[in-house]
C-alpha atoms as a PDB file:
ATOM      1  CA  UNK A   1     159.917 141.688  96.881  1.00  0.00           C
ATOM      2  CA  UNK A   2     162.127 141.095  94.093  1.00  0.00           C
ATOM      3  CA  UNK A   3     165.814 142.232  94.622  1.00  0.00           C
ATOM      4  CA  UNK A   4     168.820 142.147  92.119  1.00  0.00           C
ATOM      5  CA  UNK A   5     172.674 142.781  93.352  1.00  0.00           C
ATOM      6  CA  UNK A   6     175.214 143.078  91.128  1.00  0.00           C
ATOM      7  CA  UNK A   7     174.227 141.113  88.197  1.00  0.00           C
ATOM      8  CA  UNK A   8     176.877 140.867  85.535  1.00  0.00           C
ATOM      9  CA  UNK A   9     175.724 139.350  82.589  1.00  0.00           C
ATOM     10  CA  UNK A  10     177.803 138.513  79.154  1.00  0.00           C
ATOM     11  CA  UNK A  11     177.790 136.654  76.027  1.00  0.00           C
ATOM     12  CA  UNK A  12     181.727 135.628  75.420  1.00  0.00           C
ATOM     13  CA  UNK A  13     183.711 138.992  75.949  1.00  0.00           C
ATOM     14  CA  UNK A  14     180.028 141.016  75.186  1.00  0.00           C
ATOM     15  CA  UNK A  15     179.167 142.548  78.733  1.00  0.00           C
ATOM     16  CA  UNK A  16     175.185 142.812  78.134  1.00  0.00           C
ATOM     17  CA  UNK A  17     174.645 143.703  81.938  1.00  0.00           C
ATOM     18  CA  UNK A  18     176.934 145.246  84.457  1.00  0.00           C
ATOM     19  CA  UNK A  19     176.245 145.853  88.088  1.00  0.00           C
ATOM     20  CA  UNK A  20     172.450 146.080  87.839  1.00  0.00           C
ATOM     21  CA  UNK A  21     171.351 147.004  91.424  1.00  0.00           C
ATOM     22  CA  UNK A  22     167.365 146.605  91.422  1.00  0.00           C
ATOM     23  CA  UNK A  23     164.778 146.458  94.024  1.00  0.00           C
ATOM     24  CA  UNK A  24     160.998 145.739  92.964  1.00  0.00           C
ATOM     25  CA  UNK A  25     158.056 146.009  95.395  1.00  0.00           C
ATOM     26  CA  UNK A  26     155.670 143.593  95.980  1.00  0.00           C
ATOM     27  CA  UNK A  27     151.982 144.581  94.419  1.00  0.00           C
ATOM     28  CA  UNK A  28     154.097 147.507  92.060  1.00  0.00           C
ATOM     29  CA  UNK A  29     155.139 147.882  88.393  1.00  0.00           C
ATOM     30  CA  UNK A  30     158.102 148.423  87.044  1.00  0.00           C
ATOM     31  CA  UNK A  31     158.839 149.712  83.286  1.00  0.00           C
ATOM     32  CA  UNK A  32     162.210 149.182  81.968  1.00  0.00           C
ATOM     33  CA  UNK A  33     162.547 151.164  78.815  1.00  0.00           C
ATOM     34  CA  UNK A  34     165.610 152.026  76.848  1.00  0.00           C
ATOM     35  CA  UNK A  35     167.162 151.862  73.594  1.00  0.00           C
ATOM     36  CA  UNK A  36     167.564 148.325  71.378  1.00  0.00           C
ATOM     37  CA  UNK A  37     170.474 146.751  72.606  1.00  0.00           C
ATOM     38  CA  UNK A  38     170.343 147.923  76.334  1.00  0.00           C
ATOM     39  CA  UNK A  39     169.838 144.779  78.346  1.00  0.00           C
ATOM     40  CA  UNK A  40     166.059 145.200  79.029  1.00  0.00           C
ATOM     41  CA  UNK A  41     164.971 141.816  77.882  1.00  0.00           C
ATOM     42  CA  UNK A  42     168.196 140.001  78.537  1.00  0.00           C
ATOM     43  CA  UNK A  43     167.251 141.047  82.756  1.00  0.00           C
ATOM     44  CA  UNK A  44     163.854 140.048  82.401  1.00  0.00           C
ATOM     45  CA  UNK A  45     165.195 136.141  81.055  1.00  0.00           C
ATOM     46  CA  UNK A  46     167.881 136.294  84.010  1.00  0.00           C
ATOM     47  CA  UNK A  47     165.468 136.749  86.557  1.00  0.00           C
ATOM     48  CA  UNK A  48     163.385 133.648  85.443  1.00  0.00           C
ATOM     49  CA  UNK A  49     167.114 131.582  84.571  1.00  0.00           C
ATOM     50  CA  UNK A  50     166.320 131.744  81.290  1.00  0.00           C
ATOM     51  CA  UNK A  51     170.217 133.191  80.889  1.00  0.00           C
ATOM     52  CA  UNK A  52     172.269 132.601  83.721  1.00  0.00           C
ATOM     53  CA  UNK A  53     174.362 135.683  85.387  1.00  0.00           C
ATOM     54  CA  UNK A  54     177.840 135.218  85.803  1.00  0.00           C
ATOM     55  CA  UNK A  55     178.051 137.058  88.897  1.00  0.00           C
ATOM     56  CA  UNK A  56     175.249 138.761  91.462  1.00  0.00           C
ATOM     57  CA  UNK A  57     172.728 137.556  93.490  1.00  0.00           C
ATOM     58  CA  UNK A  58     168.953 137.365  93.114  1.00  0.00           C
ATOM     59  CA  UNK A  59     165.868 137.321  95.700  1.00  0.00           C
ATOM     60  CA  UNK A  60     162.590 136.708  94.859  1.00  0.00           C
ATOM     61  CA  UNK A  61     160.583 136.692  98.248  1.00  0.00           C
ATOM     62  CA  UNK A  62     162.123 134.140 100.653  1.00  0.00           C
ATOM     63  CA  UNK A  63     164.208 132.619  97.912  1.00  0.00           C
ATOM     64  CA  UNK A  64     167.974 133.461  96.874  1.00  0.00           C
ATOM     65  CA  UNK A  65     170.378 132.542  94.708  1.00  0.00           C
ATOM     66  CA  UNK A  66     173.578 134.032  94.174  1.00  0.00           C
ATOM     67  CA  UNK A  67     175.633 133.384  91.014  1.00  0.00           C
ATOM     68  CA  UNK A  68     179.267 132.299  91.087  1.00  0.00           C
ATOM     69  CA  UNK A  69     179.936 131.985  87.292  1.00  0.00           C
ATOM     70  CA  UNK A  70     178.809 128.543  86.452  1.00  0.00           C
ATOM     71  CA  UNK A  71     176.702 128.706  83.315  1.00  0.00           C
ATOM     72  CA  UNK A  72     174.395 125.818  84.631  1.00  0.00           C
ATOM     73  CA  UNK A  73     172.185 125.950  88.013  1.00  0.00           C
ATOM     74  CA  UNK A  74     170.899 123.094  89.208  1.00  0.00           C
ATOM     75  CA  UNK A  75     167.192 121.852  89.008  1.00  0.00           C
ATOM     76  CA  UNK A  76     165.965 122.476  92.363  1.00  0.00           C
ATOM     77  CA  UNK A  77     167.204 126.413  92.272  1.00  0.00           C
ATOM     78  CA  UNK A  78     165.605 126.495  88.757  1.00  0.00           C
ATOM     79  CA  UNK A  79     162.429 125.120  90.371  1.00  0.00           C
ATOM     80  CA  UNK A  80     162.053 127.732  93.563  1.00  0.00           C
ATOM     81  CA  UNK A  81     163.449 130.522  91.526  1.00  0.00           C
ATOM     82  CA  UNK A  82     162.158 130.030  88.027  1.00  0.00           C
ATOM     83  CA  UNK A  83     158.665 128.689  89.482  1.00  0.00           C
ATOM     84  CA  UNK A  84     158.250 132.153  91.154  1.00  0.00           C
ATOM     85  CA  UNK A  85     157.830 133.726  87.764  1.00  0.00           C
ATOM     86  CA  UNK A  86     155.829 133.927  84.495  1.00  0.00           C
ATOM     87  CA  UNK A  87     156.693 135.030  81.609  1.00  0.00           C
ATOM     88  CA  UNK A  88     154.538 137.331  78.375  1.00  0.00           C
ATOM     89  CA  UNK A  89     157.180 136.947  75.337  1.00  0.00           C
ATOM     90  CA  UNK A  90     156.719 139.153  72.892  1.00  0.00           C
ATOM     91  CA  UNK A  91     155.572 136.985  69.914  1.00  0.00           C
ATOM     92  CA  UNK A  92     152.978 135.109  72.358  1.00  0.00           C
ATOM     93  CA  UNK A  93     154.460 131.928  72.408  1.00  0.00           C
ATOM     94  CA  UNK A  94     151.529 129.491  72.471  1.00  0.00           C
ATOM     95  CA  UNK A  95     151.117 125.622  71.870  1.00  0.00           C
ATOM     96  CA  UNK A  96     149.956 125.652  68.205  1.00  0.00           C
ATOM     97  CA  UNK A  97     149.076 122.005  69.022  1.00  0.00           C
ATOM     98  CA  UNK A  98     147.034 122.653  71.641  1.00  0.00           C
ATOM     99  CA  UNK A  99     143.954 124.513  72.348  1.00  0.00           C
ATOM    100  CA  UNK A 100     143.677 127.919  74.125  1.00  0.00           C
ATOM    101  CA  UNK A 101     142.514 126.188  77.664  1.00  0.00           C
ATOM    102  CA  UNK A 102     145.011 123.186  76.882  1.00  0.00           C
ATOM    103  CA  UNK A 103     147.986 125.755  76.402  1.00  0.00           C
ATOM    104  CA  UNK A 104     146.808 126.879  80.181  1.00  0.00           C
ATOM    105  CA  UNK A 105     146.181 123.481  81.084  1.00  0.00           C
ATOM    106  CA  UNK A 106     149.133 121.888  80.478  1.00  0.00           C
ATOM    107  CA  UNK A 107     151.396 123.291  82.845  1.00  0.00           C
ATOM    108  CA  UNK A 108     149.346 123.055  85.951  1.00  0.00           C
ATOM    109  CA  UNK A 109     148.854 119.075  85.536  1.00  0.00           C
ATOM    110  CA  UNK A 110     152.365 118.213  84.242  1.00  0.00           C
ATOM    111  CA  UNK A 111     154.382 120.357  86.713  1.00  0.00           C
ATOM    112  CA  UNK A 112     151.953 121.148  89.369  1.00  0.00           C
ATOM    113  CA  UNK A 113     150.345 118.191  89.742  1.00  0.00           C
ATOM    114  CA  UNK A 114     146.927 119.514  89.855  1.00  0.00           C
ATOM    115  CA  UNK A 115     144.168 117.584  88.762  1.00  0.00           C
ATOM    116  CA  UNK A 116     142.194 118.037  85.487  1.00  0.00           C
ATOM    117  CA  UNK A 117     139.290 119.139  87.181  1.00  0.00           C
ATOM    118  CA  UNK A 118     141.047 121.704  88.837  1.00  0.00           C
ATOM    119  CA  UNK A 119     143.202 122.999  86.348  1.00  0.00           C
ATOM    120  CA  UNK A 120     140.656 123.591  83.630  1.00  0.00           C
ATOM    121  CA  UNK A 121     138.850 125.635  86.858  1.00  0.00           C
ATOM    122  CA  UNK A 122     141.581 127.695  86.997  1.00  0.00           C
ATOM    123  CA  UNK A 123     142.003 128.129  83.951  1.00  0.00           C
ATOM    124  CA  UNK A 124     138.839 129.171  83.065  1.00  0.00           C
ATOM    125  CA  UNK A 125     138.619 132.329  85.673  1.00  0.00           C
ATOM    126  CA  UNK A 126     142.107 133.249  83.554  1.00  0.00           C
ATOM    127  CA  UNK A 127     140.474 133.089  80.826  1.00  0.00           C
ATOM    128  CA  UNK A 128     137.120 135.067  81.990  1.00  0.00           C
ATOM    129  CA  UNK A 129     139.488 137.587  83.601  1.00  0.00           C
ATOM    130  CA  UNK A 130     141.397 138.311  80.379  1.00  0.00           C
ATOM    131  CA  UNK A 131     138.242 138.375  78.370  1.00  0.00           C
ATOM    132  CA  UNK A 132     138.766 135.075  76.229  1.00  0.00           C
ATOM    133  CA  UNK A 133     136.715 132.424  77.902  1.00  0.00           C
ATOM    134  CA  UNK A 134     134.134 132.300  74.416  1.00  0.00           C
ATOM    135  CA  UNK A 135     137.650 131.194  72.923  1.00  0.00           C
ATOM    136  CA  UNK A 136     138.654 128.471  74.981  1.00  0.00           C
ATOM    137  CA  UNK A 137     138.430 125.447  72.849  1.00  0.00           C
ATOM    138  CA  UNK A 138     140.008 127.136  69.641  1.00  0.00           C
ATOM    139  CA  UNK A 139     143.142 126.982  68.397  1.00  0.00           C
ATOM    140  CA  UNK A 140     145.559 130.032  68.524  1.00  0.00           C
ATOM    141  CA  UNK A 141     146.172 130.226  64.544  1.00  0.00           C
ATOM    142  CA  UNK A 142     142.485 130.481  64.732  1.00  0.00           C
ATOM    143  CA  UNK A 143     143.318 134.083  67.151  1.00  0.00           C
ATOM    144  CA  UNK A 144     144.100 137.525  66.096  1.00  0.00           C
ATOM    145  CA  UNK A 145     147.501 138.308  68.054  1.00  0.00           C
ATOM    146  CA  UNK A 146     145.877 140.714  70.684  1.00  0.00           C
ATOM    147  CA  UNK A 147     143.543 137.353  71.337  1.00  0.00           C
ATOM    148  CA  UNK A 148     147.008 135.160  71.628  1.00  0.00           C
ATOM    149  CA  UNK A 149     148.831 137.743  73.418  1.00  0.00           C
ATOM    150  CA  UNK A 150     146.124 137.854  75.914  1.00  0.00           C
ATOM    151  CA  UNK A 151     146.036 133.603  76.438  1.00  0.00           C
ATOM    152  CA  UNK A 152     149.550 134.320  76.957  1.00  0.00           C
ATOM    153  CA  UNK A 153     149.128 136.717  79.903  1.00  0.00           C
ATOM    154  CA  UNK A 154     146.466 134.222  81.610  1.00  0.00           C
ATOM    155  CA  UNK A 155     148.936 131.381  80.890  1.00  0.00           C
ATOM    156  CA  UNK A 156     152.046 133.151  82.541  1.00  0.00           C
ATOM    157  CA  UNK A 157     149.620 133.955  85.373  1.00  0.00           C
ATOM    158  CA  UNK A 158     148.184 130.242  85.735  1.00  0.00           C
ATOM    159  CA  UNK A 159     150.896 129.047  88.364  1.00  0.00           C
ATOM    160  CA  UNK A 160     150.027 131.998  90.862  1.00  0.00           C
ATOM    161  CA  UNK A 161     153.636 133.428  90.396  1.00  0.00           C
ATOM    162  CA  UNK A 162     155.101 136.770  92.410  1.00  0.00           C
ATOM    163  CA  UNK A 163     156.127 138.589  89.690  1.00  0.00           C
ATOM    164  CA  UNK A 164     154.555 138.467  86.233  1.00  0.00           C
ATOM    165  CA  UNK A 165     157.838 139.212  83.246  1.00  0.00           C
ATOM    166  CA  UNK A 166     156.713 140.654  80.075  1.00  0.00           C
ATOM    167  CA  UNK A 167     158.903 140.943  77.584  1.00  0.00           C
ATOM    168  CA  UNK A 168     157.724 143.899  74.987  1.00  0.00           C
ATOM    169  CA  UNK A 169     153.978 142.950  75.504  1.00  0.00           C
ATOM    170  CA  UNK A 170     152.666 144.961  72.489  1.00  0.00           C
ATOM    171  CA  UNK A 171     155.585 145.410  70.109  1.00  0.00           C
ATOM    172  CA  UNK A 172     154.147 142.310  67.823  1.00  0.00           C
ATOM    173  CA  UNK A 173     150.681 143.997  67.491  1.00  0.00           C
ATOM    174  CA  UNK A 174     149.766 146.934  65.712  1.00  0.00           C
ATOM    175  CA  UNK A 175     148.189 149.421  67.648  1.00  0.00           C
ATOM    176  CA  UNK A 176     144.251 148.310  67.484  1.00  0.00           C
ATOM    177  CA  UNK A 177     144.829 144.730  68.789  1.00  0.00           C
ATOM    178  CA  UNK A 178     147.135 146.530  71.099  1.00  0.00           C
ATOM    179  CA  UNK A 179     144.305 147.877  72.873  1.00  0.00           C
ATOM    180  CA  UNK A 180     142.996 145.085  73.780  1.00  0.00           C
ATOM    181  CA  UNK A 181     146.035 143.978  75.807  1.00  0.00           C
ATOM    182  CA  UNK A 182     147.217 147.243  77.335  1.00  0.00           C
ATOM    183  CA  UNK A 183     143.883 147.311  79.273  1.00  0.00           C
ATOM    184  CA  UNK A 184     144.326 143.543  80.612  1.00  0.00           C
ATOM    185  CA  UNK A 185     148.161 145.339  81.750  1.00  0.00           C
ATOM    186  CA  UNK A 186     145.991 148.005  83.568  1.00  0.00           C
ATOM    187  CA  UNK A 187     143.872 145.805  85.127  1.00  0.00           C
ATOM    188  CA  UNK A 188     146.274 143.196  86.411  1.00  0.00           C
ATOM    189  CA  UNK A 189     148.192 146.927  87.723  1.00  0.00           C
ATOM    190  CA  UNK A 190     145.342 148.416  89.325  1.00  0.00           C
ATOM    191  CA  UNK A 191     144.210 144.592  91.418  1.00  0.00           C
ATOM    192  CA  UNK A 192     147.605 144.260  92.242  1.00  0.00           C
ATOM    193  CA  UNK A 193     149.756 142.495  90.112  1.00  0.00           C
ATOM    194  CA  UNK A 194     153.762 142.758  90.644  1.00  0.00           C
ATOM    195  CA  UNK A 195     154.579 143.245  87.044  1.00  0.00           C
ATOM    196  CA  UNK A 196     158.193 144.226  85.678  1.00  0.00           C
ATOM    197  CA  UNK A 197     158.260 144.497  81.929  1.00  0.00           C
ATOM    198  CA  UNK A 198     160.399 145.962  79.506  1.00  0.00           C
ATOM    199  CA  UNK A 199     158.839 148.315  76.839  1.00  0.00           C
ATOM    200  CA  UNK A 200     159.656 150.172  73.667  1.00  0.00           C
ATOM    201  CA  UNK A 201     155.969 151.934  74.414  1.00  0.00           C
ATOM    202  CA  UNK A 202     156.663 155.271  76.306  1.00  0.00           C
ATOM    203  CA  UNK A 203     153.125 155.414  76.798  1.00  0.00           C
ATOM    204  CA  UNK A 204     152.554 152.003  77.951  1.00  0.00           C
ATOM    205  CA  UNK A 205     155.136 152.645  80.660  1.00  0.00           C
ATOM    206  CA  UNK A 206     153.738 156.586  81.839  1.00  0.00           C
ATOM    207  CA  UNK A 207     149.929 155.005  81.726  1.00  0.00           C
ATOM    208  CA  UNK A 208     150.718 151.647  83.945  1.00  0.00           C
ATOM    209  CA  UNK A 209     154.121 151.325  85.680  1.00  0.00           C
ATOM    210  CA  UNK A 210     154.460 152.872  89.154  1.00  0.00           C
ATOM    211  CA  UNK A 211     158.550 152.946  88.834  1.00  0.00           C
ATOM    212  CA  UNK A 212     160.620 153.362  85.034  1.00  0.00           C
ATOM    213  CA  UNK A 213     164.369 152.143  84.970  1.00  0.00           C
ATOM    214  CA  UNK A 214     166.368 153.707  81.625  1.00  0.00           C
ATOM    215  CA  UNK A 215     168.743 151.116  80.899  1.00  0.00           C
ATOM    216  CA  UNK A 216     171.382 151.963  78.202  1.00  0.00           C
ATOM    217  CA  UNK A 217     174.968 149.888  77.164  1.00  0.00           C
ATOM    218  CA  UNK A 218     173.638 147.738  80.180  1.00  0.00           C
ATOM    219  CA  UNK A 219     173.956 150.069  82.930  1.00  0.00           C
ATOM    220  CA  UNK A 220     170.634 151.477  85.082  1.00  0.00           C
ATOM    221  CA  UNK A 221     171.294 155.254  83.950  1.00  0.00           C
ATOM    222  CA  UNK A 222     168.195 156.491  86.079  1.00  0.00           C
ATOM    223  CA  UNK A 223     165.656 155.190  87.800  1.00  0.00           C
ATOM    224  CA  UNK A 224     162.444 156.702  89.646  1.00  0.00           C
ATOM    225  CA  UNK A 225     158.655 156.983  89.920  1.00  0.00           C
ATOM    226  CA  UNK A 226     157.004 157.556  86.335  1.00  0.00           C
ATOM    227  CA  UNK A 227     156.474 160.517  87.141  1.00  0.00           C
ATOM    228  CA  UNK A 228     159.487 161.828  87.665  1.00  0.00           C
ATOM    229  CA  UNK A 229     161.197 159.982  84.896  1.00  0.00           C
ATOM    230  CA  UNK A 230     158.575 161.220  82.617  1.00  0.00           C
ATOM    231  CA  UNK A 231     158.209 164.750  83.782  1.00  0.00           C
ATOM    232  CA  UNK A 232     161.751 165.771  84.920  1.00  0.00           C
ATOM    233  CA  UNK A 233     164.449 163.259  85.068  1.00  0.00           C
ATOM    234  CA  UNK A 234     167.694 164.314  85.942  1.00  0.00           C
ATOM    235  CA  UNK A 235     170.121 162.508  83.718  1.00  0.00           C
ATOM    236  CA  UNK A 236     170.511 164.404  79.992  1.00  0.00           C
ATOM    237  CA  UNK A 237     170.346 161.054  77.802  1.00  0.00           C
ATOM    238  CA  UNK A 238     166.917 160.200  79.848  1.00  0.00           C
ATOM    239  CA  UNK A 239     165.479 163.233  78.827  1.00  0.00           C
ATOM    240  CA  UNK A 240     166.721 162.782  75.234  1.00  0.00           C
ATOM    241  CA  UNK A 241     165.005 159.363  75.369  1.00  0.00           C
ATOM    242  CA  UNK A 242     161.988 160.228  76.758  1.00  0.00           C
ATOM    243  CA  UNK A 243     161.193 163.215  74.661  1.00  0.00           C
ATOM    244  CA  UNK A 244     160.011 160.704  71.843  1.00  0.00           C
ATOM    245  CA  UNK A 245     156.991 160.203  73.933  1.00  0.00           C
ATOM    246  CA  UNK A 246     154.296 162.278  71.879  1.00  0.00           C
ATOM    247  CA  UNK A 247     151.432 161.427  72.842  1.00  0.00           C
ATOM    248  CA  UNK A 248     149.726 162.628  76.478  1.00  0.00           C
ATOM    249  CA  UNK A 249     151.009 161.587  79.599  1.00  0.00           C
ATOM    250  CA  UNK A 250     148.331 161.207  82.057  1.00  0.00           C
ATOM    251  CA  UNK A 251     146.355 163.905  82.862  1.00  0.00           C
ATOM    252  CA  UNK A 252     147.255 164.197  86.521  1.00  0.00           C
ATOM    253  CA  UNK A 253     150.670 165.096  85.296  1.00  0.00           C
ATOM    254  CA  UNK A 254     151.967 168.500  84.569  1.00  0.00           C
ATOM    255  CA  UNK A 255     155.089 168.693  82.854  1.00  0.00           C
END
């Protein structure tokens, strides 16, 4: 389970989050969606410490750490908080001097000590799992950016972490390539996979994530099931937001 209590998060006199009270399943996914500007991607770099909270606390399974306004933590919470997570950025990302099982590689040997042998074996089901193992000695300016994005994914997933972070998964791509890693998404959702990610793509979030969270100014305006979010929220700017989503919801769904 991944909790969040009143995280306050600001840049100078800029609040960018305020109060976010969040609680995320183990095994679920959660879509936050929301206009530019809301705080969606900011939450997903404060849960992996890539931007410190001045205020809240933050569990991710057995581990806590509550912030008291310092804009540093130290290097053993950034190990048993940060080391919980992976991260998908949005433009990939990737070791351009290294090759695609090397970028997966690397990680495992330097920080978790594993041995060659055993990280390239790891690596390798990654790679088979997200469709790329025929690419694993090339180099990623050699990869379309569906191809990179999806090295990415088996990267972030290399350490075995509780939560997976993407961070607008498919808003580099243009729709063809991002195909190709919407149905990796699915099936890392459907074996399991505690995923939170924030999303411009409406119909990323109705065809994936079990819960949405609207975020807007940096405040959680709604949250739900997608279902509910998608087919009758309660709040008046939600349904203003979501009502951009053209295409079909999923054909359970009755709206």
């Amino acid at each position: 389970m991944i909790k969040l209590s009143g995280i306050e998060k600001r840049f100078d006199d800029n609040p960018v989050l305020k109060n976010i009270n969040l609680t995320i399943n183990e095994g679920s996914v959660t879509a936050l969606i929301g206009p530019s500007g809301s705080g969606k991607s900011t939450l997903l770099r404060c849960i992996n410490l890539l931007e410190i909270p001045q205020a809240g606390e933050l569990t991710i399974g057995s581990e806590q750490i509550v912030f008291t306004g310092s804009p540093r933590v130290g290097r053993n919470d950034l190990k048993r908080i940060a080391g919980q997570t992976g991260m998908v950025f949005q433009n990939f990302q990737l070791f351009p001097h290294l090759t695609v099982i090397e970028n997966i590689t690397e990680g495992l040997i330097v920080v978790q000590k594993q041995s060659r042998d055993q990280a390239r074996a790891r690596a390798e089901a990654l790679l088979e799992k997200v469709g790329m193992l025929h690419k694993r000695d090339a180099w990623p300016s050699t990869l379309s950016g569906g191809q990179q994005q999806r090295v990415a994914i088996a990267r972030a997933l290399a350490p075995s972490p509780r939560v997976l972070l993407c961070d607008e998964p498919t808003s580099a791509l243009d729709p063809e390539l991002a195909v190709e890693v919407v149905a990796v998404l699915r099936q890392l959702a459907l074996e399991g996979t505690t995923m939170l990610m924030a999303t411009h793509d409406l119909r990323l979030a109705a065809n994936i994530a079990n819960n949405v969270v609207f975020l807007e100014a940096g405040e959680i305006v709604e949250s739900g099931t997608s279902r509910d979010i998608f087919t009758r929220a309660q709040k008046t700017r939600t349904r203003a937001f979501i009502s951009t989503l053209t295409e079909t919801l999923p054909d359970s769904w009755e709206i």
